[in-house]
PDB file of N, CA and C in Angstrom:
ATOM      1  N   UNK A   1      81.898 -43.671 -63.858  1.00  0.00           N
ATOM      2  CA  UNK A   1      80.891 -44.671 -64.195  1.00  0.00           C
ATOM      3  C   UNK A   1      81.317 -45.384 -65.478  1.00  0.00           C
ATOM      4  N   UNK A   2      81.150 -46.977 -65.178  1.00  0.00           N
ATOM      5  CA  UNK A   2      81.535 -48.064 -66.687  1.00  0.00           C
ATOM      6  C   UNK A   2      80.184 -47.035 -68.189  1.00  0.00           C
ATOM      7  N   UNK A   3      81.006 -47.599 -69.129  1.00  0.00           N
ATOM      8  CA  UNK A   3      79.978 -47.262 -70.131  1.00  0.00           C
ATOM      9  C   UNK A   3      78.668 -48.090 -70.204  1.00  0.00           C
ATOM     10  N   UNK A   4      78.619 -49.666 -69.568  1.00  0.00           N
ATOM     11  CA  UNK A   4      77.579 -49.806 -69.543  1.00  0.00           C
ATOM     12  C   UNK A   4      76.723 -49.488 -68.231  1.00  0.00           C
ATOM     13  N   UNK A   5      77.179 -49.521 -67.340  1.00  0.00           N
ATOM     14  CA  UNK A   5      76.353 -48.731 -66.065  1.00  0.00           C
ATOM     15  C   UNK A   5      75.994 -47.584 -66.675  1.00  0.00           C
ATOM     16  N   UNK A   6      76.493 -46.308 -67.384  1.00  0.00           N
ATOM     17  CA  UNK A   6      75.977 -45.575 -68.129  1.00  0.00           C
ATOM     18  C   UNK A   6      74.721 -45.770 -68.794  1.00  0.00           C
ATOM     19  N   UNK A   7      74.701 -46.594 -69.584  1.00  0.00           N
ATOM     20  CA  UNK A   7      73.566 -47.010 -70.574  1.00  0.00           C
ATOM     21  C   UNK A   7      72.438 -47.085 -69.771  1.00  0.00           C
ATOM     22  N   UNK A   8      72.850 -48.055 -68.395  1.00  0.00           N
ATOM     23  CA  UNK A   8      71.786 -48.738 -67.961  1.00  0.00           C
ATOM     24  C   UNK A   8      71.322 -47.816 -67.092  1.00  0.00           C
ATOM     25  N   UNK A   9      72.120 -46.663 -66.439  1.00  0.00           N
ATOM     26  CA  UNK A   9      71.565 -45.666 -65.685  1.00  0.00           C
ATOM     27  C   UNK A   9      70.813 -44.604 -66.023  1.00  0.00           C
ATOM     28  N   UNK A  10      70.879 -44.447 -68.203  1.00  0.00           N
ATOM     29  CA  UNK A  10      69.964 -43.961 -68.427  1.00  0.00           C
ATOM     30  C   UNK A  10      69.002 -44.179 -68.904  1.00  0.00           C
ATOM     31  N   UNK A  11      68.980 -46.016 -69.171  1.00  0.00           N
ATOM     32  CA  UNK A  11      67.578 -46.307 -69.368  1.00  0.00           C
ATOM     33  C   UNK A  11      66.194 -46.538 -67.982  1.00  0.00           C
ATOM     34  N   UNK A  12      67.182 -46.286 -67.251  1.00  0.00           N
ATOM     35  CA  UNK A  12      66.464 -45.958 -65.886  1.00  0.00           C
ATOM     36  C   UNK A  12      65.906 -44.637 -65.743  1.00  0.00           C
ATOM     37  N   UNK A  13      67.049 -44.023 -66.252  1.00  0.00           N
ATOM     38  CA  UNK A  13      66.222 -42.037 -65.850  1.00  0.00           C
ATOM     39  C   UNK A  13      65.154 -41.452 -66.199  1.00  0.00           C
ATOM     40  N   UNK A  14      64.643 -42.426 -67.073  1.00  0.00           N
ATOM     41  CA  UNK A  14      62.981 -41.736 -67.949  1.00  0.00           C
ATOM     42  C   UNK A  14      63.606 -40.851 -68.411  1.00  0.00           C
ATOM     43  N   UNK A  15      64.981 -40.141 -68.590  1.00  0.00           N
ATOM     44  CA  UNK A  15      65.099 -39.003 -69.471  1.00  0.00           C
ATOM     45  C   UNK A  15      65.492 -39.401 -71.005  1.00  0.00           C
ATOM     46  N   UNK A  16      65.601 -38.356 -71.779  1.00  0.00           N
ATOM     47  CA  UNK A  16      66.203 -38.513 -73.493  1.00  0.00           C
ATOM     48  C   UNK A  16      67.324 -38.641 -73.211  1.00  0.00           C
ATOM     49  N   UNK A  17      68.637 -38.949 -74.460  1.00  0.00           N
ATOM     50  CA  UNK A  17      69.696 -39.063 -74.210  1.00  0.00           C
ATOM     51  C   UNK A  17      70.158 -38.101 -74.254  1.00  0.00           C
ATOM     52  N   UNK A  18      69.957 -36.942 -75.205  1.00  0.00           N
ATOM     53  CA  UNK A  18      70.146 -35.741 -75.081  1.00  0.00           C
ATOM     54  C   UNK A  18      70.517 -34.898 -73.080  1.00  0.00           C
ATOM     55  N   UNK A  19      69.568 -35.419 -72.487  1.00  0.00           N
ATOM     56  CA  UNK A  19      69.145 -34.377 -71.383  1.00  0.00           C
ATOM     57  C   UNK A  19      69.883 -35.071 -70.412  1.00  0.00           C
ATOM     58  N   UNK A  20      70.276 -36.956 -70.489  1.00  0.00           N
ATOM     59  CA  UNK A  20      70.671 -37.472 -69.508  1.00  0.00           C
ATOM     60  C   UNK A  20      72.580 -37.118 -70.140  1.00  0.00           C
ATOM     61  N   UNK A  21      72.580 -36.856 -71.005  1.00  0.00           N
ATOM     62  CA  UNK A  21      73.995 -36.600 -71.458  1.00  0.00           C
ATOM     63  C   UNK A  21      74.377 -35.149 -70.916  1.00  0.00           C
ATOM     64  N   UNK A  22      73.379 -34.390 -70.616  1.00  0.00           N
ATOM     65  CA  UNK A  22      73.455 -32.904 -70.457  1.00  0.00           C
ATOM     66  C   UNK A  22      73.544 -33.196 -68.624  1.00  0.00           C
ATOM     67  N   UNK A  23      72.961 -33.634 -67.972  1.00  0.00           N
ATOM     68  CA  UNK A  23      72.910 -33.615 -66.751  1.00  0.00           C
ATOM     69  C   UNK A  23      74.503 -34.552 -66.036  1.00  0.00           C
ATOM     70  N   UNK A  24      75.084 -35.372 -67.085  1.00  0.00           N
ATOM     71  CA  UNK A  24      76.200 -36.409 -66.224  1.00  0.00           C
ATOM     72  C   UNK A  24      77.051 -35.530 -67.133  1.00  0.00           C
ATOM     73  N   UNK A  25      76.965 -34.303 -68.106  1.00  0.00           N
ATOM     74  CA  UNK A  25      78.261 -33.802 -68.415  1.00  0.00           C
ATOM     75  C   UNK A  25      78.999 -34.916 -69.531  1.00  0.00           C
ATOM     76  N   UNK A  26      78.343 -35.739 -70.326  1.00  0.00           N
ATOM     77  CA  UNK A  26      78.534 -36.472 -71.518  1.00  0.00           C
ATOM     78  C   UNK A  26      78.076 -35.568 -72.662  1.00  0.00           C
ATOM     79  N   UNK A  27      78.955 -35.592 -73.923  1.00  0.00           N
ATOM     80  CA  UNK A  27      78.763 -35.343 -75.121  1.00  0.00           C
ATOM     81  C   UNK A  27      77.924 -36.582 -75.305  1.00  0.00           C
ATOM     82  N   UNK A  28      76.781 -35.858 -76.549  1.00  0.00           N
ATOM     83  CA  UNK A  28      75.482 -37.180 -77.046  1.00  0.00           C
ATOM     84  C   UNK A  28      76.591 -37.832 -78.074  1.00  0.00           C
ATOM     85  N   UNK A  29      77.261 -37.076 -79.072  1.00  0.00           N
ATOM     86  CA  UNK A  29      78.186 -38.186 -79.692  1.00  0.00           C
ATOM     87  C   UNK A  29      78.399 -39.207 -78.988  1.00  0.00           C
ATOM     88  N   UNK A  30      79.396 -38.787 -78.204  1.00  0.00           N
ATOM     89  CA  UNK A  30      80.048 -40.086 -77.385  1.00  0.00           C
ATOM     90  C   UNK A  30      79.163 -40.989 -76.838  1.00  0.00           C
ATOM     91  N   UNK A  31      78.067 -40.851 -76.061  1.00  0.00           N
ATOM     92  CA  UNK A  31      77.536 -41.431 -75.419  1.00  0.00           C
ATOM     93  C   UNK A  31      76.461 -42.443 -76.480  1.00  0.00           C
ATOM     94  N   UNK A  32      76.199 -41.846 -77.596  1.00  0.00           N
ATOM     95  CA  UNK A  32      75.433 -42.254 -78.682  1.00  0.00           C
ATOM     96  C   UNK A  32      76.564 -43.594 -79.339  1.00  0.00           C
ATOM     97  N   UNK A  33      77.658 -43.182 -79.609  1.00  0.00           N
ATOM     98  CA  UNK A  33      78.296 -44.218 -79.845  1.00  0.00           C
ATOM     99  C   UNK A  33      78.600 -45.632 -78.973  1.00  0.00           C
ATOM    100  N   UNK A  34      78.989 -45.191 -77.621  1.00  0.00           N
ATOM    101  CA  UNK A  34      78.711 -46.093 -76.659  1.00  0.00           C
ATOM    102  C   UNK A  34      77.576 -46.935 -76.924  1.00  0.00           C
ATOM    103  N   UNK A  35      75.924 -46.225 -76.852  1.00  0.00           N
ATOM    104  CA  UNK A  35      75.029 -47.021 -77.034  1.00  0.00           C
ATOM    105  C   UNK A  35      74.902 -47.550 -78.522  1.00  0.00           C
ATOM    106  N   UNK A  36      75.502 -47.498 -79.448  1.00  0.00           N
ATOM    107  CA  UNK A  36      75.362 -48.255 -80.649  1.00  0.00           C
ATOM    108  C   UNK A  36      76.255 -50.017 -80.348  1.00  0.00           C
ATOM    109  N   UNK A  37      77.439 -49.560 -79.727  1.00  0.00           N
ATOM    110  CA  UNK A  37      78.632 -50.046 -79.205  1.00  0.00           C
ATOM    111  C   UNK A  37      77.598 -51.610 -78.693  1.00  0.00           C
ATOM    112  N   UNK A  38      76.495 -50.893 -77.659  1.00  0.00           N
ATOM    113  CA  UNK A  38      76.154 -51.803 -76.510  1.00  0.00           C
ATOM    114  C   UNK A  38      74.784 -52.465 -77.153  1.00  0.00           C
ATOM    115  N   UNK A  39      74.855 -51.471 -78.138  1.00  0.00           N
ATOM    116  CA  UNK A  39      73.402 -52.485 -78.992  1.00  0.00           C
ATOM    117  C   UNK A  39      73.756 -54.040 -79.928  1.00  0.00           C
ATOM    118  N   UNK A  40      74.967 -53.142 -80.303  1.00  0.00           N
ATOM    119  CA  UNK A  40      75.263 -54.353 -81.243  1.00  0.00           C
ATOM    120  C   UNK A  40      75.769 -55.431 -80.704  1.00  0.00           C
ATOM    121  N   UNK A  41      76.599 -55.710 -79.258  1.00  0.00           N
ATOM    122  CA  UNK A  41      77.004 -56.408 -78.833  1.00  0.00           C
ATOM    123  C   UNK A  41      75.646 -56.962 -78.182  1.00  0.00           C
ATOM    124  N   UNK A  42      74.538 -56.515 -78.315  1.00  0.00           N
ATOM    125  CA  UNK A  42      73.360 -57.298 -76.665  1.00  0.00           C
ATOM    126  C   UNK A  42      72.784 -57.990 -78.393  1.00  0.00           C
ATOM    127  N   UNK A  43      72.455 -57.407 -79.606  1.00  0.00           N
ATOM    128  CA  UNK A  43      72.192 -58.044 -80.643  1.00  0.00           C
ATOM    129  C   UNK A  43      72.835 -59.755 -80.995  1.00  0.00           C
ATOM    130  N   UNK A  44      73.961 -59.545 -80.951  1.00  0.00           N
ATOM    131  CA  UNK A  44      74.578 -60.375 -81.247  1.00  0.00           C
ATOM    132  C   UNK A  44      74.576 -62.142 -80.260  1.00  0.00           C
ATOM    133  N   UNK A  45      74.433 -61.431 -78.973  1.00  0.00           N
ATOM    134  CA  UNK A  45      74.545 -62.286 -77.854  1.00  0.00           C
ATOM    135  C   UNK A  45      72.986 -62.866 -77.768  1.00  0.00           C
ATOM    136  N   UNK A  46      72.315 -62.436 -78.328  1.00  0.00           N
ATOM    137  CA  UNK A  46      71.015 -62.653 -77.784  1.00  0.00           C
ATOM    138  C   UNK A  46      70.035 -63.539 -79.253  1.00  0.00           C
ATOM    139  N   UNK A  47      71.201 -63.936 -80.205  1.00  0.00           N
ATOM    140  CA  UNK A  47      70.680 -64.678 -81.980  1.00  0.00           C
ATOM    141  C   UNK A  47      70.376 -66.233 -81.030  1.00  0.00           C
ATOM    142  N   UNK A  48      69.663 -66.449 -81.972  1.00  0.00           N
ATOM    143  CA  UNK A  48      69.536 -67.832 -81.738  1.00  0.00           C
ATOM    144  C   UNK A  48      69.636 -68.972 -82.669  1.00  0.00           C
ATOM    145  N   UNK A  49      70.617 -69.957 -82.742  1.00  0.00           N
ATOM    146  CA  UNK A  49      71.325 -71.067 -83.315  1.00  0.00           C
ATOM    147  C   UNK A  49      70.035 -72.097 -83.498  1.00  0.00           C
ATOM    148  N   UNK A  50      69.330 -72.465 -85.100  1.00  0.00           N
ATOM    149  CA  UNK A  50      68.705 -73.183 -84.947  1.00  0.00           C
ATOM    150  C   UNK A  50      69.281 -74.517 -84.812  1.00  0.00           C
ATOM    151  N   UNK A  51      68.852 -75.441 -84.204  1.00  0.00           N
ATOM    152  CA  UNK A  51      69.182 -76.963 -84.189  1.00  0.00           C
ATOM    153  C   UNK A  51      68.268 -78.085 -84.436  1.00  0.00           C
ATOM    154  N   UNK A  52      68.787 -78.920 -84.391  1.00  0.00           N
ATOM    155  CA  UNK A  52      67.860 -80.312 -85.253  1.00  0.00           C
ATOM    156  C   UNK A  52      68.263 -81.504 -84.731  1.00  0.00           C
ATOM    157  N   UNK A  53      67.616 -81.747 -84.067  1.00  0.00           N
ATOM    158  CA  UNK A  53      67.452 -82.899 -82.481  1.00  0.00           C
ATOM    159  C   UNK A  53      67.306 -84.414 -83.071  1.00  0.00           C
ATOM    160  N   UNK A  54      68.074 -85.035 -83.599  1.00  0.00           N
ATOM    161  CA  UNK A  54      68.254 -86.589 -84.067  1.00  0.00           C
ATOM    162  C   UNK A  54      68.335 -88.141 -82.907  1.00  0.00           C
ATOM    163  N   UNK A  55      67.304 -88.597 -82.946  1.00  0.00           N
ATOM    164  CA  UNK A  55      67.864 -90.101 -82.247  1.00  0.00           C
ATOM    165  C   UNK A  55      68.181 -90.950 -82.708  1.00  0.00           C
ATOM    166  N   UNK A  56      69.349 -91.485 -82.407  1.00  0.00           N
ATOM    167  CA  UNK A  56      69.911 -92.748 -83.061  1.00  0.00           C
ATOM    168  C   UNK A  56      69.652 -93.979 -82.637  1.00  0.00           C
ATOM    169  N   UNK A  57      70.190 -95.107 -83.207  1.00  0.00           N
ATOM    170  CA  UNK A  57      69.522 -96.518 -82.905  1.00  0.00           C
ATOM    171  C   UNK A  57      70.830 -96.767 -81.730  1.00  0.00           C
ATOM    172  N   UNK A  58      72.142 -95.790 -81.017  1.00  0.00           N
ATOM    173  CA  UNK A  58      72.850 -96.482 -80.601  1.00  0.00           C
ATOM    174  C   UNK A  58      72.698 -95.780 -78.936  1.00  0.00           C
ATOM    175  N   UNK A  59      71.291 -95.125 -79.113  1.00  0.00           N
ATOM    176  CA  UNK A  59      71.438 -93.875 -77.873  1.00  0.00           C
ATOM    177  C   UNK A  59      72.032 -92.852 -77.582  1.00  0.00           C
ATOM    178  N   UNK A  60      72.234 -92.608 -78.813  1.00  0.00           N
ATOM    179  CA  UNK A  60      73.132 -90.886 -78.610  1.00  0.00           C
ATOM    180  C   UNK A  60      72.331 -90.297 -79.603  1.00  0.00           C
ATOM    181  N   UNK A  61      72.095 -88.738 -79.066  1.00  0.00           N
ATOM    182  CA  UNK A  61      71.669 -87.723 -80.020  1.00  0.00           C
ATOM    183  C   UNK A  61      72.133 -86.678 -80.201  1.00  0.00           C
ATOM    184  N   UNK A  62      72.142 -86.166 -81.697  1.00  0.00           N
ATOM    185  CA  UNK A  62      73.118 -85.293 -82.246  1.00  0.00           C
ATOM    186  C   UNK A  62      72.507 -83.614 -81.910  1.00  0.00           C
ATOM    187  N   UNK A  63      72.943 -83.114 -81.986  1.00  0.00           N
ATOM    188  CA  UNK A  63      72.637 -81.592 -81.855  1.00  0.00           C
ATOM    189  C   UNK A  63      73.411 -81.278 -83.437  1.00  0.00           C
ATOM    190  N   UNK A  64      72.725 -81.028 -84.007  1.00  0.00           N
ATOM    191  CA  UNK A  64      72.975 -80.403 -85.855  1.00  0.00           C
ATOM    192  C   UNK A  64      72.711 -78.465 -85.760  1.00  0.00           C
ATOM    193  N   UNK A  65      73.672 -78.091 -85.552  1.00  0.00           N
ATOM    194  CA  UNK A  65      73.488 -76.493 -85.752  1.00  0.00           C
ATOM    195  C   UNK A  65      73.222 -75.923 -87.177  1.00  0.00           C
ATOM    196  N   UNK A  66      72.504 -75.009 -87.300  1.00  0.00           N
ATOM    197  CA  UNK A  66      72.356 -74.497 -88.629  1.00  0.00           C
ATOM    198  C   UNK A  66      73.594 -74.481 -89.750  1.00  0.00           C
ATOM    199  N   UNK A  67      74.785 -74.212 -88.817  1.00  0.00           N
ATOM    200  CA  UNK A  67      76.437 -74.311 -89.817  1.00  0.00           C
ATOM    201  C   UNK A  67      76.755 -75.245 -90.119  1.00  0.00           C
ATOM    202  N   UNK A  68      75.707 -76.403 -89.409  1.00  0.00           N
ATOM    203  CA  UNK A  68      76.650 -77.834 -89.914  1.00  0.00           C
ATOM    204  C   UNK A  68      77.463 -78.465 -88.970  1.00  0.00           C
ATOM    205  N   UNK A  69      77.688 -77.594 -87.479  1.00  0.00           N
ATOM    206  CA  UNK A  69      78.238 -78.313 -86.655  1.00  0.00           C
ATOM    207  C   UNK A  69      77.661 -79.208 -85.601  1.00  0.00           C
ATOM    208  N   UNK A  70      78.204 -80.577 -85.250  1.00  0.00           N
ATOM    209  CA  UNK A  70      77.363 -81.605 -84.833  1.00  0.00           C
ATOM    210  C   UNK A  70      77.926 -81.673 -83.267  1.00  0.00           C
ATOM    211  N   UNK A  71      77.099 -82.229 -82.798  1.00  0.00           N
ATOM    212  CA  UNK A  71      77.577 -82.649 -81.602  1.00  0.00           C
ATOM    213  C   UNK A  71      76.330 -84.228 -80.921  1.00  0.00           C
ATOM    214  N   UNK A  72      77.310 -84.613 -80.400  1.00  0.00           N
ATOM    215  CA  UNK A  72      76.511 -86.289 -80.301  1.00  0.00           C
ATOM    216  C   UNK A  72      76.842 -86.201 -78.565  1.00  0.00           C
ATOM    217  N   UNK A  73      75.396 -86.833 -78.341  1.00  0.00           N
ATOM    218  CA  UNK A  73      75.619 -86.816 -76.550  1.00  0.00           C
ATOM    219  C   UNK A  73      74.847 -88.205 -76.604  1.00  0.00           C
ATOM    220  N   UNK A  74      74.990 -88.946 -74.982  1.00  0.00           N
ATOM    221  CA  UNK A  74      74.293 -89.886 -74.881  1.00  0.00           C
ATOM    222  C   UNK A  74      73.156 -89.656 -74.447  1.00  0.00           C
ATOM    223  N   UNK A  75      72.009 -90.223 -74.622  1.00  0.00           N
ATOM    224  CA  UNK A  75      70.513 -90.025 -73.818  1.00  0.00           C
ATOM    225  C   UNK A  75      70.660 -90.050 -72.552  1.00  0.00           C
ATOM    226  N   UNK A  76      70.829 -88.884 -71.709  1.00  0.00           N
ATOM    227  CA  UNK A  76      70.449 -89.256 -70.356  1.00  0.00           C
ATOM    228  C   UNK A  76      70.121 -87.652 -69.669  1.00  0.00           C
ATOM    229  N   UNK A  77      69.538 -88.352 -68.639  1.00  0.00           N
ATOM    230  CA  UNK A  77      68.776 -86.664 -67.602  1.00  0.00           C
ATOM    231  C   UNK A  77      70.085 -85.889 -67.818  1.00  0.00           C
ATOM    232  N   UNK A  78      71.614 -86.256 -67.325  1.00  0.00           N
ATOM    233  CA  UNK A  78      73.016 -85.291 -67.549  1.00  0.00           C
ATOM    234  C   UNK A  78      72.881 -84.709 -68.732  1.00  0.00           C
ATOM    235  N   UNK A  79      72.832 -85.410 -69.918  1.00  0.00           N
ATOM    236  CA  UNK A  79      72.854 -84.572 -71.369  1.00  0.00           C
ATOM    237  C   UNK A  79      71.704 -83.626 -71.646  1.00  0.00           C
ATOM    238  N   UNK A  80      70.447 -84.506 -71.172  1.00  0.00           N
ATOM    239  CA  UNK A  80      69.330 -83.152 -71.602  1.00  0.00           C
ATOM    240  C   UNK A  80      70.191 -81.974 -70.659  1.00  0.00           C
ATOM    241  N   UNK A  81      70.423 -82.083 -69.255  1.00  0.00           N
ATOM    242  CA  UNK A  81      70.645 -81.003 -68.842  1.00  0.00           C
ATOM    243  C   UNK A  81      71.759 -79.925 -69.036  1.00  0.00           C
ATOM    244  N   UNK A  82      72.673 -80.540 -69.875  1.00  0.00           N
ATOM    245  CA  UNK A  82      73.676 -79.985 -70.366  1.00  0.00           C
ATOM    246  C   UNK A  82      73.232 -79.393 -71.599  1.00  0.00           C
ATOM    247  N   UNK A  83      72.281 -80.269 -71.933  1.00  0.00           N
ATOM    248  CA  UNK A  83      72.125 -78.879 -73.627  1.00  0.00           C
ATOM    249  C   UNK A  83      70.782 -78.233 -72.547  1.00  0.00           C
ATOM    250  N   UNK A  84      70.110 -77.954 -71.682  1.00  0.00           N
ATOM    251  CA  UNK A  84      68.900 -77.325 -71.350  1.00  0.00           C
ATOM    252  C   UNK A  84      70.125 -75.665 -71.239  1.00  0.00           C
ATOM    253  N   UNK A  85      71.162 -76.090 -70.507  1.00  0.00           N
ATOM    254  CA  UNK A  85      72.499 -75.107 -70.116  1.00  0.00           C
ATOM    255  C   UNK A  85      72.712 -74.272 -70.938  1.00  0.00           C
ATOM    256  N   UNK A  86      73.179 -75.240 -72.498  1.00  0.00           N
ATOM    257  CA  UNK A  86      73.788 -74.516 -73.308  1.00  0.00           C
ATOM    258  C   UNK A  86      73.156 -73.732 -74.022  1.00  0.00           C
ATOM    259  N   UNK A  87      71.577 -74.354 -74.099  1.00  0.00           N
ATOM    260  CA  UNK A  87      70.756 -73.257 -74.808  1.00  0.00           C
ATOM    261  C   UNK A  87      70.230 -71.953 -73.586  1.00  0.00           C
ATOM    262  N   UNK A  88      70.414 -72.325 -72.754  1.00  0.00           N
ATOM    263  CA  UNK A  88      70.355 -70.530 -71.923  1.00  0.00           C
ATOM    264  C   UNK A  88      71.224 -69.915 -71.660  1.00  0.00           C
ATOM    265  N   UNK A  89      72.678 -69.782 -72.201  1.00  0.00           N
ATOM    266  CA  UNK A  89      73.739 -69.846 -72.357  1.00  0.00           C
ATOM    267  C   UNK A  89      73.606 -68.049 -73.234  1.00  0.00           C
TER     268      UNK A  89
END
C-alpha cells in the first residue's frame, strides 16, 4: 500500500493510529512521520494567494498577487474562465 492510500485508509478505519499501525504491521514512528509528511504537503497546497482585481481603460485586467506578481488578461467570458480555473487550481 502507497503511503498515502495508507493515510487515507486510516482515516477511514475509525481506529487510532496507534491500533491501525498495530493491525497493518506499521511502526507509529514511521507511519506518524508519513502523516506529518502528508500534512504539510495538503497545508501547503490548500494556502490561498490573495489578489486584487483591477480594470483598465484599455480592457484588460490585471490579477496583482500578494508578491507583486501581475498578470493582465483581456475582458472576456475565456479570461474570467481561465482565472475561475486557476483559482480552483
Amino acid at each position: 500500500m502507497q503511503k498515502l492510500e495508507m493515510i487515507e485508509a486510516w482515516q477511514q478505519s475509525g481506529l487510532s493510529q496507534r491500533a491501525f499501525c498495530e493491525k497493518n504491521n506499521i511502526t507509529h514512528s514511521t507511519f506518524y512521520y508519513w502523516y506529518r509528511v502528508y500534512k504539510s504537503s495538503e497545508e501547503k497546497t490548500d494556502s490561498f494567494v490573495p489578489l486584487t482585481i483591477t480594470r483598465q481603460a484599455d480592457e484588460l485586467m490585471t490579477l496583482t498577487g500578494s508578491n507583486g506578481i501581475r498578470l493582465q488578461l483581456p475582458i472576456s467570458s475565456g479570461a474570467a474562465d481561465f482565472v475561475k480555473q486557476l483559482l480552483l487550481c
